[in-house]
N, C-alpha and C. Protein backbone atom coordinates (compact mmCIF):
# COMPACT_ATOMS: atom_id res chain seq x y z
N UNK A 1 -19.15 -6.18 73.02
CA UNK A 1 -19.65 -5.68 71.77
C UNK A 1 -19.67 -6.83 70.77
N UNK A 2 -20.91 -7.26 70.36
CA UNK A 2 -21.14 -8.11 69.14
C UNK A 2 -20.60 -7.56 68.11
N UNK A 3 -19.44 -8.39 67.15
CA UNK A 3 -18.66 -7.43 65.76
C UNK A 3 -18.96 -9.01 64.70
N UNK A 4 -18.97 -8.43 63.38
CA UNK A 4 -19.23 -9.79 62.61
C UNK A 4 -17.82 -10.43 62.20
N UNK A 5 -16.89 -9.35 62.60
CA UNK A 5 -15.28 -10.09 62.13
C UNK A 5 -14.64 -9.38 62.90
N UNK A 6 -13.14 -9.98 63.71
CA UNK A 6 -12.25 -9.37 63.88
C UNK A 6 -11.93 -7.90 63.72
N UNK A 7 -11.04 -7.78 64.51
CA UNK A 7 -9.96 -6.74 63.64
C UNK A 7 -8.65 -7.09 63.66
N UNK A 8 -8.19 -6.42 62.44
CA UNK A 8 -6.88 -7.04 61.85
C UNK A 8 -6.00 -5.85 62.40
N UNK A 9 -6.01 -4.53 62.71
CA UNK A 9 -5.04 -3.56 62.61
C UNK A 9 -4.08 -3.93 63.78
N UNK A 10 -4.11 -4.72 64.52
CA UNK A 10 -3.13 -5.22 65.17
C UNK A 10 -2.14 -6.41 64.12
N UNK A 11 -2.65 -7.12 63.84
CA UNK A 11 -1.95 -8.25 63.00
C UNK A 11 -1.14 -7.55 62.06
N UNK A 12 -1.68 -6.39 60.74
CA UNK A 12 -1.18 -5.66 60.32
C UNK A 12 0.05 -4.86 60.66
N UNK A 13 -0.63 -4.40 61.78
CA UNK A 13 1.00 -4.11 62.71
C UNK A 13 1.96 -4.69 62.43
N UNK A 14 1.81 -5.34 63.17
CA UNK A 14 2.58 -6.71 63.48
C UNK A 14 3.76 -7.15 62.25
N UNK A 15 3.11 -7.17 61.30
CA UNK A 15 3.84 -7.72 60.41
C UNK A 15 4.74 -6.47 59.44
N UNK A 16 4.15 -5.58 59.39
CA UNK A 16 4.45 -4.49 59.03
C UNK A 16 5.66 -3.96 59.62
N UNK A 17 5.70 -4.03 60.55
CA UNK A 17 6.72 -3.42 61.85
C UNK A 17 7.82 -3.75 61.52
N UNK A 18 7.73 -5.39 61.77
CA UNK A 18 8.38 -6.59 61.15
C UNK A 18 9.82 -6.17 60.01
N UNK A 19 8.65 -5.64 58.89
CA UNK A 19 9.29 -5.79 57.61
C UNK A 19 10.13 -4.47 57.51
N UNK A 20 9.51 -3.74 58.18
CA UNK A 20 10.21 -2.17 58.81
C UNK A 20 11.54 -2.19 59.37
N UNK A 21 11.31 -3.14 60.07
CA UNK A 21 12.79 -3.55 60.54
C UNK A 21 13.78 -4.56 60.14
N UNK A 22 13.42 -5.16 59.20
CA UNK A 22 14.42 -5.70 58.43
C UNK A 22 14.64 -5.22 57.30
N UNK A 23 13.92 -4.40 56.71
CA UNK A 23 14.32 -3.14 55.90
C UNK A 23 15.85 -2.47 56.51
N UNK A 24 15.76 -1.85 57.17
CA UNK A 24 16.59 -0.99 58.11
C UNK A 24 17.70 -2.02 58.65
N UNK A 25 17.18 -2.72 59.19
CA UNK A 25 18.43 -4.27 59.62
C UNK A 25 19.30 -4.10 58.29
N UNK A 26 18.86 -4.03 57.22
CA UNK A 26 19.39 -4.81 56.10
C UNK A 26 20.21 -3.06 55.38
N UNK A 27 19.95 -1.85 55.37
CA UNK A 27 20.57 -1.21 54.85
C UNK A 27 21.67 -0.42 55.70
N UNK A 28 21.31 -0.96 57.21
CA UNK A 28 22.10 -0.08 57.91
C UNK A 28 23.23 -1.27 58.71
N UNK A 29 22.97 -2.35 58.41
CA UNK A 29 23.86 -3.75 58.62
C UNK A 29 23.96 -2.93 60.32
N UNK A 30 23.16 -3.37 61.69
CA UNK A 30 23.29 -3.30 62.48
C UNK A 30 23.34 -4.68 63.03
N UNK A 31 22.80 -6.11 62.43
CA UNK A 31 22.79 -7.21 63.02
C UNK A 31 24.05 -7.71 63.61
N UNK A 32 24.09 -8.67 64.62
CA UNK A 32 24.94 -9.36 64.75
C UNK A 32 25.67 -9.92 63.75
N UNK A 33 24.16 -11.17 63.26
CA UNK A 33 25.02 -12.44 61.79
C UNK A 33 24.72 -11.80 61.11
N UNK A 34 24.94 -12.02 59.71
CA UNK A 34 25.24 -11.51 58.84
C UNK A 34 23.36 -11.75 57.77
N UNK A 35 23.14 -10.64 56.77
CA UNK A 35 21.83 -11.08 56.26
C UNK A 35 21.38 -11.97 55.43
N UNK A 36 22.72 -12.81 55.40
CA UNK A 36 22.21 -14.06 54.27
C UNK A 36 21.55 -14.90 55.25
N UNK A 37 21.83 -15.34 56.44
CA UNK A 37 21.02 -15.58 57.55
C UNK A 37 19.79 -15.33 57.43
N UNK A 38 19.14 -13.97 56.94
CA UNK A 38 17.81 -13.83 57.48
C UNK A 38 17.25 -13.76 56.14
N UNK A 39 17.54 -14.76 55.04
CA UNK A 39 16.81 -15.02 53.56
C UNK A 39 15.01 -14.77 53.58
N UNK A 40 14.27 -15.68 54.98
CA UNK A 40 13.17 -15.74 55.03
C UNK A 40 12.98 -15.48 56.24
N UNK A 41 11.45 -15.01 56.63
CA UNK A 41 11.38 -14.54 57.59
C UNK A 41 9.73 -15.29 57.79
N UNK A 42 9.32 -16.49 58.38
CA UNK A 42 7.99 -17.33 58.29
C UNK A 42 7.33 -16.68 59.90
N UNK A 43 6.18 -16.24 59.79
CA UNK A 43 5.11 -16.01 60.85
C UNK A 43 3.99 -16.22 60.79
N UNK A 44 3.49 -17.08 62.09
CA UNK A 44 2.13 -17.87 62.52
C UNK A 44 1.68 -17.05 63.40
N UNK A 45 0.98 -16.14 64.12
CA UNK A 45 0.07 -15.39 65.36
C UNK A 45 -1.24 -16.41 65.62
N UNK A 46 -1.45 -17.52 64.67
CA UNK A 46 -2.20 -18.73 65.68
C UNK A 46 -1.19 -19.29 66.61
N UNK A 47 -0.39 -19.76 66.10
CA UNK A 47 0.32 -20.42 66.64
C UNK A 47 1.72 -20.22 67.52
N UNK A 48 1.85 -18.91 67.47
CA UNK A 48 2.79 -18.02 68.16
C UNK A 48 4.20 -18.58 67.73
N UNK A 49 4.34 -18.73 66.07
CA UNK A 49 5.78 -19.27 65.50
C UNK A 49 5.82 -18.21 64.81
N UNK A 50 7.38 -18.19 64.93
CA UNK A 50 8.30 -16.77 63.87
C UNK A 50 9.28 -18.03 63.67
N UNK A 51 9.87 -17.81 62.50
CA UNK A 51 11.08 -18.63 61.86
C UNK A 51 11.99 -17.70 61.01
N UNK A 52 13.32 -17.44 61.54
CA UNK A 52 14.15 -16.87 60.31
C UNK A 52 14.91 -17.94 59.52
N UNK A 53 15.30 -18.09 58.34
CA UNK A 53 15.99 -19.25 56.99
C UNK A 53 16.35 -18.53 56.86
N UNK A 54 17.43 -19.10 56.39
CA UNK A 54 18.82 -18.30 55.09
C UNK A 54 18.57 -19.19 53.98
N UNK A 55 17.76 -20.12 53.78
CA UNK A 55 17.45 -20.60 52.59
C UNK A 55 16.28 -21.15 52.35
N UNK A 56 15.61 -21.54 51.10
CA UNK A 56 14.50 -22.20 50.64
C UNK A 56 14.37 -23.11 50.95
N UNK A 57 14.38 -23.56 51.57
CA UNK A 57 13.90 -25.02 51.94
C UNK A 57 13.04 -25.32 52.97
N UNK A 58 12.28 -26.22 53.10
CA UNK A 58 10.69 -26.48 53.28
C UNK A 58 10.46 -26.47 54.52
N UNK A 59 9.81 -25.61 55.34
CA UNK A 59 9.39 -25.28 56.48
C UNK A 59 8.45 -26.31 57.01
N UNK A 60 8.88 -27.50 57.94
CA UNK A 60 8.50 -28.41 57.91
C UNK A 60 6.73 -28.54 58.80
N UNK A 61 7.20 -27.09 59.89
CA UNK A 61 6.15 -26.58 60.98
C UNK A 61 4.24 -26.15 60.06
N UNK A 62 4.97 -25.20 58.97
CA UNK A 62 4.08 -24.97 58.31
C UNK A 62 3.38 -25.17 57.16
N UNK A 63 4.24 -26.70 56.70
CA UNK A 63 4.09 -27.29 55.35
C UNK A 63 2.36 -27.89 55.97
N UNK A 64 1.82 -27.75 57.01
CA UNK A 64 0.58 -28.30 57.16
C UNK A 64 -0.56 -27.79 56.55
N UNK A 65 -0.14 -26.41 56.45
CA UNK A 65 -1.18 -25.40 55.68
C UNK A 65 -0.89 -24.77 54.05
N UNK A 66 0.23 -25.76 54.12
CA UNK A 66 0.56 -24.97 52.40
C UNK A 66 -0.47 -25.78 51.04
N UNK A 67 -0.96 -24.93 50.77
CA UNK A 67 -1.92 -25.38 49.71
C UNK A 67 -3.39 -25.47 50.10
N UNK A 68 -3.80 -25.47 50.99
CA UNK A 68 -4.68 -25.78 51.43
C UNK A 68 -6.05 -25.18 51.44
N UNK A 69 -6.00 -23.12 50.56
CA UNK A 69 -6.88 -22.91 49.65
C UNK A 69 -7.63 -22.44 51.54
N UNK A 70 -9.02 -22.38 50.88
CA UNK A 70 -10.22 -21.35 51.70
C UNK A 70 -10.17 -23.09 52.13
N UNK A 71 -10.39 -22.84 54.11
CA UNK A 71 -10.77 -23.91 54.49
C UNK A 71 -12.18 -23.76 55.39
N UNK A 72 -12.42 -24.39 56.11
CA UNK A 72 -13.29 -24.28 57.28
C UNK A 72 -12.91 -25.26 58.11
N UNK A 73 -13.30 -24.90 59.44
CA UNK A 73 -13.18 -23.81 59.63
C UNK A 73 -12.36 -22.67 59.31
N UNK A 74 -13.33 -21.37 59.29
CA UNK A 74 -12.03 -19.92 59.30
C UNK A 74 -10.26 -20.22 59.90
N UNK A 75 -9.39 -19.83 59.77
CA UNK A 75 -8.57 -19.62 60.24
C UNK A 75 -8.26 -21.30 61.54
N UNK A 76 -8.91 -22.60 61.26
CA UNK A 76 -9.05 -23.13 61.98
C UNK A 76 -9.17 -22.84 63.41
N UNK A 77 -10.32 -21.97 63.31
CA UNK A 77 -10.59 -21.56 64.50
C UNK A 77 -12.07 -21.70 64.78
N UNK A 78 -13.25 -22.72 65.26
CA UNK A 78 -14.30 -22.98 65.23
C UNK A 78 -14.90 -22.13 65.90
N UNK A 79 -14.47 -21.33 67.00
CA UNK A 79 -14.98 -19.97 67.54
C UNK A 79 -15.54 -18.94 66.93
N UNK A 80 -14.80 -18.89 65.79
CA UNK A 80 -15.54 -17.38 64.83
C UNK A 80 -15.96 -17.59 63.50
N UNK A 81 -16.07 -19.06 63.90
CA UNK A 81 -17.01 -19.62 62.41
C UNK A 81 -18.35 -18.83 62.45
């Protein structure tokens, strides 16, 4: 089937789910470590990276795309340009 874009309702998922469960992680304290551990929670689905931080400091994997505004290619992906 020819489509002019994606679909996202998987990705959406995805991240959603995610936040669902660290919601719940976090009021029902089922984790192992403790939740200052899980301060940030960084996810790539290009690149198949998840990162949990317990602090601010500069995500060195994904500092490649920070700032970097509407690019082209899409999603650096020349396939669905």
């Amino acid at each position: 089937m020819q489509v002019d874009s994606p679909a996202v309702i998987s990705i959406n998922m995805q991240t959603v789910s995610m936040a669902v469960n660290e919601f719940l992680a976090r009021i029902h304290n089922y984790r192992y470590d403790h939740n200052s551990e899980f301060a940030i929670t960084r996810l790539s689905l290009n690149d198949g990276y998840m990162q949990y931080q317990k602090d601010n400091s500069v995500d060195e994997y994904l500092l490649k795309y920070c700032g970097r505004g509407t690019i082209n290619p899409l999603l650096n992906m020349p396939e669905i340009e």
